[in-house]
PDB file of N, CA and C in Angstrom:
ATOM      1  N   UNK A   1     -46.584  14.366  12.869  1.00  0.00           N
ATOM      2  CA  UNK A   1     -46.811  14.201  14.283  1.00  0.00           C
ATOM      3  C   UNK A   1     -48.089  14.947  14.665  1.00  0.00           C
ATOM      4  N   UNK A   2     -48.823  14.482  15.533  1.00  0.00           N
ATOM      5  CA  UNK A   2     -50.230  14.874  15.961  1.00  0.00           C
ATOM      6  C   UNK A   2     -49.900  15.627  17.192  1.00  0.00           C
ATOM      7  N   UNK A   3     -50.517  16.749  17.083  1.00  0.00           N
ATOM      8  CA  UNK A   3     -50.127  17.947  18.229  1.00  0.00           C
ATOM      9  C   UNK A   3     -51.375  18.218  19.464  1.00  0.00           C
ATOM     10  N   UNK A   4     -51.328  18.588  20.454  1.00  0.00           N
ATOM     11  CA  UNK A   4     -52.677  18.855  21.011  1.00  0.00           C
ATOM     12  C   UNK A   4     -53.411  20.307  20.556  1.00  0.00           C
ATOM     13  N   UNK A   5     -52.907  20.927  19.707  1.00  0.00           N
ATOM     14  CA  UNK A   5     -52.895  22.517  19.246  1.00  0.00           C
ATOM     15  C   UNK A   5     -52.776  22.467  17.699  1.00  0.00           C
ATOM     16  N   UNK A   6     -53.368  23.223  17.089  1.00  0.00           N
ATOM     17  CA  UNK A   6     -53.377  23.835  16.007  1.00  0.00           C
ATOM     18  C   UNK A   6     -52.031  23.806  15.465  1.00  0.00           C
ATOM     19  N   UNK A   7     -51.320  24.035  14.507  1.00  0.00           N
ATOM     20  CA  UNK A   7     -50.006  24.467  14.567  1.00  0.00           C
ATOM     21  C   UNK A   7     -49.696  25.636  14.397  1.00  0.00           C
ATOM     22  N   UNK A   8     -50.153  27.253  14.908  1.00  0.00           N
ATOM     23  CA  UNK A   8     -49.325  28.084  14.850  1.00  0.00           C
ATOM     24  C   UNK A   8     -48.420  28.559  15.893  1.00  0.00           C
ATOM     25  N   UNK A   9     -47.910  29.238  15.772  1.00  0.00           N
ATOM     26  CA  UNK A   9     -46.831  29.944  16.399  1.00  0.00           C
ATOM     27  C   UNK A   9     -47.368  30.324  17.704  1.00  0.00           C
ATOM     28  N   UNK A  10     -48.302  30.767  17.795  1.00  0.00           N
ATOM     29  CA  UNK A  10     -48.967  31.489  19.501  1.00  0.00           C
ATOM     30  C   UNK A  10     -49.702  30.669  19.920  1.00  0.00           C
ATOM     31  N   UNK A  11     -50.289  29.578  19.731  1.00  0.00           N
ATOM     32  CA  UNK A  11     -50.555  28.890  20.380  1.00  0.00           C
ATOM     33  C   UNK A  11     -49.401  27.651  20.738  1.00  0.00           C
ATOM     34  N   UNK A  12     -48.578  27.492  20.012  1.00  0.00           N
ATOM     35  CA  UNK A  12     -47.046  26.902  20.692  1.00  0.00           C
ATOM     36  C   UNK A  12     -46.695  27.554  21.249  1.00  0.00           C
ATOM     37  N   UNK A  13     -46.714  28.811  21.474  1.00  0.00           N
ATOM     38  CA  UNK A  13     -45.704  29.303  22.665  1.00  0.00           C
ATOM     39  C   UNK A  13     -46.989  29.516  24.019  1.00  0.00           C
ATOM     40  N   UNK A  14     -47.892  29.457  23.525  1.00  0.00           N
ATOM     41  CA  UNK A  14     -48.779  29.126  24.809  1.00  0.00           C
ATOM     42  C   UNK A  14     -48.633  27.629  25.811  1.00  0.00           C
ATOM     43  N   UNK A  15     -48.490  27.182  24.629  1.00  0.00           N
ATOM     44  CA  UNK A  15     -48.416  25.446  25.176  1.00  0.00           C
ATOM     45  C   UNK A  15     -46.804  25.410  25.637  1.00  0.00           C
ATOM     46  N   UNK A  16     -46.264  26.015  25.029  1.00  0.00           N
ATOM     47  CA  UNK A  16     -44.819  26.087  26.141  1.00  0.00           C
ATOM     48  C   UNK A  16     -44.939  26.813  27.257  1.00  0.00           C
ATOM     49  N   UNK A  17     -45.640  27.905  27.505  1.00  0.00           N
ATOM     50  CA  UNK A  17     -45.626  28.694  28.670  1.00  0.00           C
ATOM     51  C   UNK A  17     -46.088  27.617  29.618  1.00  0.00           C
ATOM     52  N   UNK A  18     -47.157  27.092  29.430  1.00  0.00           N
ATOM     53  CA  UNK A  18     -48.071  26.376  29.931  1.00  0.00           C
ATOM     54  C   UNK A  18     -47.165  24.979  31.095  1.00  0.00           C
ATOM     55  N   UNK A  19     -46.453  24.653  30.044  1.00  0.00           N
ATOM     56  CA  UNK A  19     -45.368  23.679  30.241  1.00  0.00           C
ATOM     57  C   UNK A  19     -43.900  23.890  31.521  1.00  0.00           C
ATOM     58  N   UNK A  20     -43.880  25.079  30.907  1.00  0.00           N
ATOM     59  CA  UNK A  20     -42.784  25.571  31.880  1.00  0.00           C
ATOM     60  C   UNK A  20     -43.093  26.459  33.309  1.00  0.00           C
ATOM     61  N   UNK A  21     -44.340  26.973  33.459  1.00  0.00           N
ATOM     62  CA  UNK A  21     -45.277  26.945  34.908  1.00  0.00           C
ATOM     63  C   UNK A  21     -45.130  26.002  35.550  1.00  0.00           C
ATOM     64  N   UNK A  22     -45.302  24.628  34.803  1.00  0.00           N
ATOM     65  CA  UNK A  22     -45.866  23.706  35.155  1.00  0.00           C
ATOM     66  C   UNK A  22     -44.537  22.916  35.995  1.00  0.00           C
ATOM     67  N   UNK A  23     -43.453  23.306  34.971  1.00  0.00           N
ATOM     68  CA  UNK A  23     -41.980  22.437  35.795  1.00  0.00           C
ATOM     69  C   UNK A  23     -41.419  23.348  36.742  1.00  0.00           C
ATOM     70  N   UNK A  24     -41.562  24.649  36.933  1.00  0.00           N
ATOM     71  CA  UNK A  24     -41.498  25.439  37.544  1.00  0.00           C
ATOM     72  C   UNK A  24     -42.200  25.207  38.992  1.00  0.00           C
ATOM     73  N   UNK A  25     -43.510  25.112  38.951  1.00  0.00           N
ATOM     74  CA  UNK A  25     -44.297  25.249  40.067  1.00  0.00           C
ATOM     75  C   UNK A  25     -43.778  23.635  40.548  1.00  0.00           C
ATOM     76  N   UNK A  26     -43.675  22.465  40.153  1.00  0.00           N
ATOM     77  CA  UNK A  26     -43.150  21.318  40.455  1.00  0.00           C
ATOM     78  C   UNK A  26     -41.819  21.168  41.074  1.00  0.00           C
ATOM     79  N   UNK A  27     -40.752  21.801  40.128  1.00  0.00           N
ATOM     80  CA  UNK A  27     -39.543  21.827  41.137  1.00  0.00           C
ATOM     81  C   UNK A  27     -39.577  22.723  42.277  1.00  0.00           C
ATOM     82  N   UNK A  28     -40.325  24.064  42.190  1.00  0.00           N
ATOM     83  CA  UNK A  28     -40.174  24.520  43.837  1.00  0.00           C
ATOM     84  C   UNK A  28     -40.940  24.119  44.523  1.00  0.00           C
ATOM     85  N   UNK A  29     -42.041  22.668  44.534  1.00  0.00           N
ATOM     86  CA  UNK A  29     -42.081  22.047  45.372  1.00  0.00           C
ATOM     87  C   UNK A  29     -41.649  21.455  45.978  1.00  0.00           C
ATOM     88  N   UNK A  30     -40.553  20.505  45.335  1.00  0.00           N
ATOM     89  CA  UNK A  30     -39.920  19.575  45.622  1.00  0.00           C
ATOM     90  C   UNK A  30     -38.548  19.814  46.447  1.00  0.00           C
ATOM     91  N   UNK A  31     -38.281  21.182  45.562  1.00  0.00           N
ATOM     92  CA  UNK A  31     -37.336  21.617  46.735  1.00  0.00           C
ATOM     93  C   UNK A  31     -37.576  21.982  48.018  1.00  0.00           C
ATOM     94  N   UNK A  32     -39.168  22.792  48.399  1.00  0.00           N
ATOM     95  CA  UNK A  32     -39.262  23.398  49.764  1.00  0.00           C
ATOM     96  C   UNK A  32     -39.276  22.007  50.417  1.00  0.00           C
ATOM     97  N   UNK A  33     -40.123  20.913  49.931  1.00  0.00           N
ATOM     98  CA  UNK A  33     -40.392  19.412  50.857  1.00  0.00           C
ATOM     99  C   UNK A  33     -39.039  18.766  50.627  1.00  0.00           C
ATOM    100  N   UNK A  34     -37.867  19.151  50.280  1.00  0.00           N
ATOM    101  CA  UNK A  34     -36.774  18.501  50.100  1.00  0.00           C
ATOM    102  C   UNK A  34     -35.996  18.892  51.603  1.00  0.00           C
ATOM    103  N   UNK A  35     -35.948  20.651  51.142  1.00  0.00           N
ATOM    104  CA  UNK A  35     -35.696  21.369  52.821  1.00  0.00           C
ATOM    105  C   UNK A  35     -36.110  20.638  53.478  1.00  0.00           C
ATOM    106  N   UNK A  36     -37.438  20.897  53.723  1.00  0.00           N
ATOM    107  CA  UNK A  36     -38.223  20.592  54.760  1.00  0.00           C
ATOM    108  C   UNK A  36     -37.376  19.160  55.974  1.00  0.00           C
ATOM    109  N   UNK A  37     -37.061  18.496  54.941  1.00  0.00           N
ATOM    110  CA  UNK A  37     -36.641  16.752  55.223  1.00  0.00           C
ATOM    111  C   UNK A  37     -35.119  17.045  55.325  1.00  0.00           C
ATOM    112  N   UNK A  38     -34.553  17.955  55.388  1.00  0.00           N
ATOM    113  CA  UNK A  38     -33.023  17.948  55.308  1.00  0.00           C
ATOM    114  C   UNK A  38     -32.526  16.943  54.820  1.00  0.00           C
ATOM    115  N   UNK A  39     -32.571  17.267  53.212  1.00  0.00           N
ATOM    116  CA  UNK A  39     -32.384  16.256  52.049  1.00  0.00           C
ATOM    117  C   UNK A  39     -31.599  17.000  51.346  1.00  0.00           C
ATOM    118  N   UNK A  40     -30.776  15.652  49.947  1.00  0.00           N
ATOM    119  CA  UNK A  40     -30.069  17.037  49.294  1.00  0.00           C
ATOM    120  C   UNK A  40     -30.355  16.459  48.163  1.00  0.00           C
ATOM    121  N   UNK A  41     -30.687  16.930  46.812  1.00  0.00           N
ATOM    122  CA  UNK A  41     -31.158  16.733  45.839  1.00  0.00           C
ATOM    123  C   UNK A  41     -29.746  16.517  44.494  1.00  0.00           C
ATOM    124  N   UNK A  42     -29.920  16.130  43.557  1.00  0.00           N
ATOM    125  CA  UNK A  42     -29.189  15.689  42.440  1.00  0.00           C
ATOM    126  C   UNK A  42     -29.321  16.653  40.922  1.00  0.00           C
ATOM    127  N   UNK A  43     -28.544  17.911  41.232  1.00  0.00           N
ATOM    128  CA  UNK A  43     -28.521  18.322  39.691  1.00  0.00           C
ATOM    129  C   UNK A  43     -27.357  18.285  39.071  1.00  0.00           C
ATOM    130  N   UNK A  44     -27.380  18.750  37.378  1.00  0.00           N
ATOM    131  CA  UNK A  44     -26.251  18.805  36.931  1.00  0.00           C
ATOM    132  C   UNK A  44     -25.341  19.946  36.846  1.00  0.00           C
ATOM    133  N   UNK A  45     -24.028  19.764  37.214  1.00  0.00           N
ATOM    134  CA  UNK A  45     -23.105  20.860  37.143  1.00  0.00           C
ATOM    135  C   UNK A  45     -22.286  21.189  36.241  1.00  0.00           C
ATOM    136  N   UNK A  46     -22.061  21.517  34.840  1.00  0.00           N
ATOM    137  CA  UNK A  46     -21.428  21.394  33.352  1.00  0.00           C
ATOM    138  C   UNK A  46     -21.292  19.895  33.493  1.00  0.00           C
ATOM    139  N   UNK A  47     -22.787  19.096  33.689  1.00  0.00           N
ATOM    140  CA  UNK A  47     -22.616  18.396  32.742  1.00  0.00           C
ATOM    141  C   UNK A  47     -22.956  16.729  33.759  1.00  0.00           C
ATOM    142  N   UNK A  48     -21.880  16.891  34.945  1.00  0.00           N
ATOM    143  CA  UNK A  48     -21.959  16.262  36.094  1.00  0.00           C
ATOM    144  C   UNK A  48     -22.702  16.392  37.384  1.00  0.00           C
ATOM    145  N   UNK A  49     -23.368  14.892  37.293  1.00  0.00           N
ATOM    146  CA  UNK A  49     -24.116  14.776  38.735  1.00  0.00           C
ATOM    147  C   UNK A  49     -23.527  15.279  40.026  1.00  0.00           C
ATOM    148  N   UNK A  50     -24.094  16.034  40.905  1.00  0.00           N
ATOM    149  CA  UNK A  50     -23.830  16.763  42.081  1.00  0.00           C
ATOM    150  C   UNK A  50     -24.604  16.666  43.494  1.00  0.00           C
ATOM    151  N   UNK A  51     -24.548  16.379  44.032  1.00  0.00           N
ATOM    152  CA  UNK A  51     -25.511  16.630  45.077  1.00  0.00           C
ATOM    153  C   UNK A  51     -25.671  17.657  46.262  1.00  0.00           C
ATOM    154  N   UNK A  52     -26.815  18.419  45.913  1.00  0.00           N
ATOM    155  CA  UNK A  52     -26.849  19.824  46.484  1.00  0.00           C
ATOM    156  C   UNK A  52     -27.761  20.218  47.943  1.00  0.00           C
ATOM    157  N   UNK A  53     -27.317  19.868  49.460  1.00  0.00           N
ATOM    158  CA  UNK A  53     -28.484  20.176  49.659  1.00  0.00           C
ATOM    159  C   UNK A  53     -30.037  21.297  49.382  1.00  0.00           C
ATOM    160  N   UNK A  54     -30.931  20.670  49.630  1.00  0.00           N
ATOM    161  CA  UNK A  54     -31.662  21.392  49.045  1.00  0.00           C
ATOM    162  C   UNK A  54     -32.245  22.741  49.888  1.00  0.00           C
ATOM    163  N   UNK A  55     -31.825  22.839  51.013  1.00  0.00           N
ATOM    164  CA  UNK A  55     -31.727  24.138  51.095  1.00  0.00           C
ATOM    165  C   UNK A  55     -31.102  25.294  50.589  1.00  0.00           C
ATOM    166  N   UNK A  56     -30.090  24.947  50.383  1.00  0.00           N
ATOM    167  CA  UNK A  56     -29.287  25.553  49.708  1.00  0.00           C
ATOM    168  C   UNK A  56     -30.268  26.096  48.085  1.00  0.00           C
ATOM    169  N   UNK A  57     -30.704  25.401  47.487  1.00  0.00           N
ATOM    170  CA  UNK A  57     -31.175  25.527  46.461  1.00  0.00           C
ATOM    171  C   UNK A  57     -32.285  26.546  46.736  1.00  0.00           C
ATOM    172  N   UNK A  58     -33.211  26.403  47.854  1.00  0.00           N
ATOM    173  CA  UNK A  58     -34.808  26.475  48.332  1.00  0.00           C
ATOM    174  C   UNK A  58     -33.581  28.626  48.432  1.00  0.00           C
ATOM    175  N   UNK A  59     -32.428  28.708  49.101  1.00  0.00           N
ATOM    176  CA  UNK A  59     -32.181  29.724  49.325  1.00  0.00           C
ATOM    177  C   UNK A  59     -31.902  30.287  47.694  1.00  0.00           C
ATOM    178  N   UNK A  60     -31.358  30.053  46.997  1.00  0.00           N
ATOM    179  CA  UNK A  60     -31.799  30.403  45.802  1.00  0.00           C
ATOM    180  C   UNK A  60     -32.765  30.644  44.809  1.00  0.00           C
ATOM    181  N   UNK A  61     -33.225  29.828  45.331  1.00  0.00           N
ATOM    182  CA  UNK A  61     -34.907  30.213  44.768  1.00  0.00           C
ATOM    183  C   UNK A  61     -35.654  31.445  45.238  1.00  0.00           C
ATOM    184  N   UNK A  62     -35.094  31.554  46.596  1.00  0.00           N
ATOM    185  CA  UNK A  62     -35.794  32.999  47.384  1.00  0.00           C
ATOM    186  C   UNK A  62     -35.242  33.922  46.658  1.00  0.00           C
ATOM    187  N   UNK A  63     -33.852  33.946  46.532  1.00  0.00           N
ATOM    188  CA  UNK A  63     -32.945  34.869  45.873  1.00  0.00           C
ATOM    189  C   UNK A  63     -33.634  35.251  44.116  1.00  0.00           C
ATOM    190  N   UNK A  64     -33.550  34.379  43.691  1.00  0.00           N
ATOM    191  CA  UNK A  64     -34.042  34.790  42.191  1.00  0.00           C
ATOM    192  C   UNK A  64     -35.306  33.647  42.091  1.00  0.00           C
ATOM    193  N   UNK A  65     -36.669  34.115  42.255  1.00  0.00           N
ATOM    194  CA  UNK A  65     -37.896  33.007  42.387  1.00  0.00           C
ATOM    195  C   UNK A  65     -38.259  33.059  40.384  1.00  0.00           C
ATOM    196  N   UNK A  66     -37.787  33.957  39.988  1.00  0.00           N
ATOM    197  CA  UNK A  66     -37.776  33.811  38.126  1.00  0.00           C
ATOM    198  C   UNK A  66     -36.800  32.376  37.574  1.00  0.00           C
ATOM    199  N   UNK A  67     -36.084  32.170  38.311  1.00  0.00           N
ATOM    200  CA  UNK A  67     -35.026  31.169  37.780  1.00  0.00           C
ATOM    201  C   UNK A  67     -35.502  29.559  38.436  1.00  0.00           C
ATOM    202  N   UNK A  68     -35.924  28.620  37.351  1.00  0.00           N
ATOM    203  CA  UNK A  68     -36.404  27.750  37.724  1.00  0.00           C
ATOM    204  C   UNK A  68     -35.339  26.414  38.538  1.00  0.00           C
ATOM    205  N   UNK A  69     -34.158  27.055  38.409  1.00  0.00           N
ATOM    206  CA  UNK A  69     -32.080  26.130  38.844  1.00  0.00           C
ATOM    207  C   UNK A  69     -31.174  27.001  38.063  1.00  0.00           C
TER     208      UNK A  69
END
């Protein structure tokens, strides 16, 4: 398989950091413009679809902003 990186070890975990900023900074967008719209969003709960408003979530995120859900 053809990689965008070299193959060692620190530069994979760069390209993962990189990655997970990236879904990070994306879902707490989506949640504040989810608030915003008094909307409620779809995650999984062991396993099963749920629907959460997303304030609720956006208040968790304030609570622990390290935890991406």
């Amino acid at each position: 398989m053809v990689t965008p990186f070299k193959n060692t070890s620190k530069e994979h975990q760069e390209f993962v950091e990189k990655v997970t900023l990236g879904f990070r900074i994306a879902y707490e967008k989506l949640v504040r413009e989810s608030a915003l719209k008094n909307q409620t969003l779809v995650v999984s709960v062991k396993g099963k679809p749920v629907h959460v408003p997303a304030k609720k979530l956006l208040r968790q995120l304030q609570r622990n902003p390290k935890s991406a859900h």
